[in-house]
Protein backbone atom coordinates (compact mmCIF):
# COMPACT_ATOMS: atom_id res chain seq x y z
CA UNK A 1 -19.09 -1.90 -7.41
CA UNK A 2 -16.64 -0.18 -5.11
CA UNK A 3 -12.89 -1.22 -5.75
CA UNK A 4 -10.73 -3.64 -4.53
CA UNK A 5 -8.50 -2.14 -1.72
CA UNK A 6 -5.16 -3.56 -2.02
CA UNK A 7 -1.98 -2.92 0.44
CA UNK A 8 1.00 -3.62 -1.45
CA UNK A 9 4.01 -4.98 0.99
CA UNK A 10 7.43 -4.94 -0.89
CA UNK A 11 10.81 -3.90 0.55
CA UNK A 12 11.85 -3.04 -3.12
CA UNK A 13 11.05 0.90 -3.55
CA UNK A 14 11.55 0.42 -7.10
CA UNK A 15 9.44 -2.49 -7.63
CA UNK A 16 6.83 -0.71 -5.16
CA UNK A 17 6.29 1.97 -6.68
CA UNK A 18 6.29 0.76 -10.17
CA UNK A 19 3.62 -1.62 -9.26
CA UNK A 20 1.58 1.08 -7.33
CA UNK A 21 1.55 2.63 -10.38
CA UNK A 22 0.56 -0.33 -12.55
CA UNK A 23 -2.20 -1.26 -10.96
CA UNK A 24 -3.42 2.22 -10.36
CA UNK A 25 -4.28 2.40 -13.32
CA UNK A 26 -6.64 -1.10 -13.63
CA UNK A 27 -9.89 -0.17 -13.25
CA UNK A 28 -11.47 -1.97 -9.83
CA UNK A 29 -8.12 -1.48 -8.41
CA UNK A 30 -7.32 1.09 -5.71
CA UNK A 31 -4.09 0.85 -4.21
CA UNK A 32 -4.51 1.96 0.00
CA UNK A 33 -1.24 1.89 0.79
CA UNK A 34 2.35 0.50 0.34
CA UNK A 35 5.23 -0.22 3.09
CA UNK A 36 8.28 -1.36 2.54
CA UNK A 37 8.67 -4.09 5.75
CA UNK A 38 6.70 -6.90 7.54
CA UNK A 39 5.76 -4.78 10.65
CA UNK A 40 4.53 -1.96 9.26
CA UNK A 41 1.77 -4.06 6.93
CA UNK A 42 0.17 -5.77 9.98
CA UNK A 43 -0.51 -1.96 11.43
CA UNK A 44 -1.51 -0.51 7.97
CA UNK A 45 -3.83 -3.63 7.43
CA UNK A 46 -5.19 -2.99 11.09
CA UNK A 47 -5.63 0.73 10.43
CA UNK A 48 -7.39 0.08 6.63
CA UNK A 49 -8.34 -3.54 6.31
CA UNK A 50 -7.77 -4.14 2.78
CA UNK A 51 -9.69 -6.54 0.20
CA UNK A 52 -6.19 -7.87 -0.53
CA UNK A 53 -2.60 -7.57 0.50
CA UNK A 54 0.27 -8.23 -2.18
CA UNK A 55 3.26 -9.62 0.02
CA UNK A 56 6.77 -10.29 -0.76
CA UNK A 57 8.72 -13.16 0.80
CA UNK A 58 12.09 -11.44 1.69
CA UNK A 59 11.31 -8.32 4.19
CA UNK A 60 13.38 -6.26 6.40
CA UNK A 61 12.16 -7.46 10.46
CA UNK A 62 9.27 -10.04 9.70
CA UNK A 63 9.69 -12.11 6.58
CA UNK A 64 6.16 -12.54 4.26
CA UNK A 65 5.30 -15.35 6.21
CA UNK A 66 5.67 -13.89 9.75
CA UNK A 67 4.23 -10.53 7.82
CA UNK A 68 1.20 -13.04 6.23
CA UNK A 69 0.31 -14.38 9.53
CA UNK A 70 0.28 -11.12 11.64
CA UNK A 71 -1.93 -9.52 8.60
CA UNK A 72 -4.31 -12.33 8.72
CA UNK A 73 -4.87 -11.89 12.48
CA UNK A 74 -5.38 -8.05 12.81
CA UNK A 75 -7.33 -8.36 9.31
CA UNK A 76 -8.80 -11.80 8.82
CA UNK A 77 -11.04 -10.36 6.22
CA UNK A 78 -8.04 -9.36 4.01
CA UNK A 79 -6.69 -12.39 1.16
CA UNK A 80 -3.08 -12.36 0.93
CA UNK A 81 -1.00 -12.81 -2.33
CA UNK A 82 2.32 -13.93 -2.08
CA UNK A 83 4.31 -11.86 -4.45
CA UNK A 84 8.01 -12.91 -4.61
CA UNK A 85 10.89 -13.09 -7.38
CA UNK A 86 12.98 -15.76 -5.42
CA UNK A 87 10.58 -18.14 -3.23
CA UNK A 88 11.76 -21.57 -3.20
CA UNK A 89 8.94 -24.47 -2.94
CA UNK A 90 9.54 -24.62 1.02
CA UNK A 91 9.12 -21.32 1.57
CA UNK A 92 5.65 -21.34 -0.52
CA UNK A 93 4.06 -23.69 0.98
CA UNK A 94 5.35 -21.86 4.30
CA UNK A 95 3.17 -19.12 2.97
CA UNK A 96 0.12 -20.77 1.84
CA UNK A 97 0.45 -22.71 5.48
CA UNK A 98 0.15 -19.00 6.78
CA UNK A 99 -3.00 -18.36 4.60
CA UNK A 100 -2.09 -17.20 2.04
CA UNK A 101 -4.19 -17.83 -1.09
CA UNK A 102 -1.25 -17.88 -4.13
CA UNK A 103 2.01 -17.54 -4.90
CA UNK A 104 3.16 -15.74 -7.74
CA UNK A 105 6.26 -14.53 -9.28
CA UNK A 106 7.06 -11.50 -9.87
CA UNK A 107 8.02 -11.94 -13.29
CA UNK A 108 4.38 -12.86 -14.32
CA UNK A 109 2.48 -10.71 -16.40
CA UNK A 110 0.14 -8.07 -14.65
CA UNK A 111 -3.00 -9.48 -15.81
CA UNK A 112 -2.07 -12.44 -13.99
CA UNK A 113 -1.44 -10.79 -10.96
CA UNK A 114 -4.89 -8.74 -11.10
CA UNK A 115 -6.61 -11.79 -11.80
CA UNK A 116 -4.87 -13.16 -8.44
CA UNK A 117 -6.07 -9.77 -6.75
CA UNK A 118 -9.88 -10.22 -7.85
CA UNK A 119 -9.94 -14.10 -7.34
CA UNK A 120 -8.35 -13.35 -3.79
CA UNK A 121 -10.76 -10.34 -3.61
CA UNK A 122 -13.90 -13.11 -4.57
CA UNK A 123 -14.32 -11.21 -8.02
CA UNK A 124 -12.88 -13.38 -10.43
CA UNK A 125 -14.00 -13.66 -14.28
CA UNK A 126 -16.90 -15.30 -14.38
């Protein structure tokens, strides 16, 4: 089975790459790309259409929302993850209003977050 292809979208180089990283290494994982604003993941999404995009709520231009909404129209066969440290109830249910499919923090553990990925991706544990 061919991996999922996930766009990460974080404005946080640190965080970024350290997740790149992370899940790099999880087998059925293959990070495609990772931008640091809201405007450039609707044209990576359009140039690669991901499986999954990983999107933080606080972005430089388009917030995740905006970001979440332009994704889902120049890939509507890509899942969206909300990935944010500071989301407040409003603004998640802004984003799941948008399409996305979760919210997570990004405190959780990784395996939480990959099981978000594959779930999003249709290839949760069975």
């Amino acid at each position: 089975m061919r991996p999922i292809r996930v766009v990460l979208v974080e404005d946080n180089a640190t965080f970024r790459e350290a997740l790149e990283l992370l899940l790099g290494m999880r087998d059925g994982i293959e990070v495609v790309a990772a931008v640091g604003d809201g405007e450039a993941a609707a044209e990576t999404c359009l140039r690669l259409l991901p499986d999954v995009v990983l999107m933080d709520y606080r972005l430089p231009g388009l917030d995740g929302v905006q970001a979440t909404r332009e994704v889902l129209s120049v890939a509507p066969g890509s899942a969206v993850v909300c990935l944010t440290a500071a989301a407040n109830e409003r603004e998640r249910r802004a984003f799941i209003e948008a399409g996305a499919r979760t919210c997570l923090h990004k405190d959780q553990d990784l395996d939480e977050i990959v099981l978000a990925i594959q779930e999003a991706a249709g290839r949760g544990a069975d």
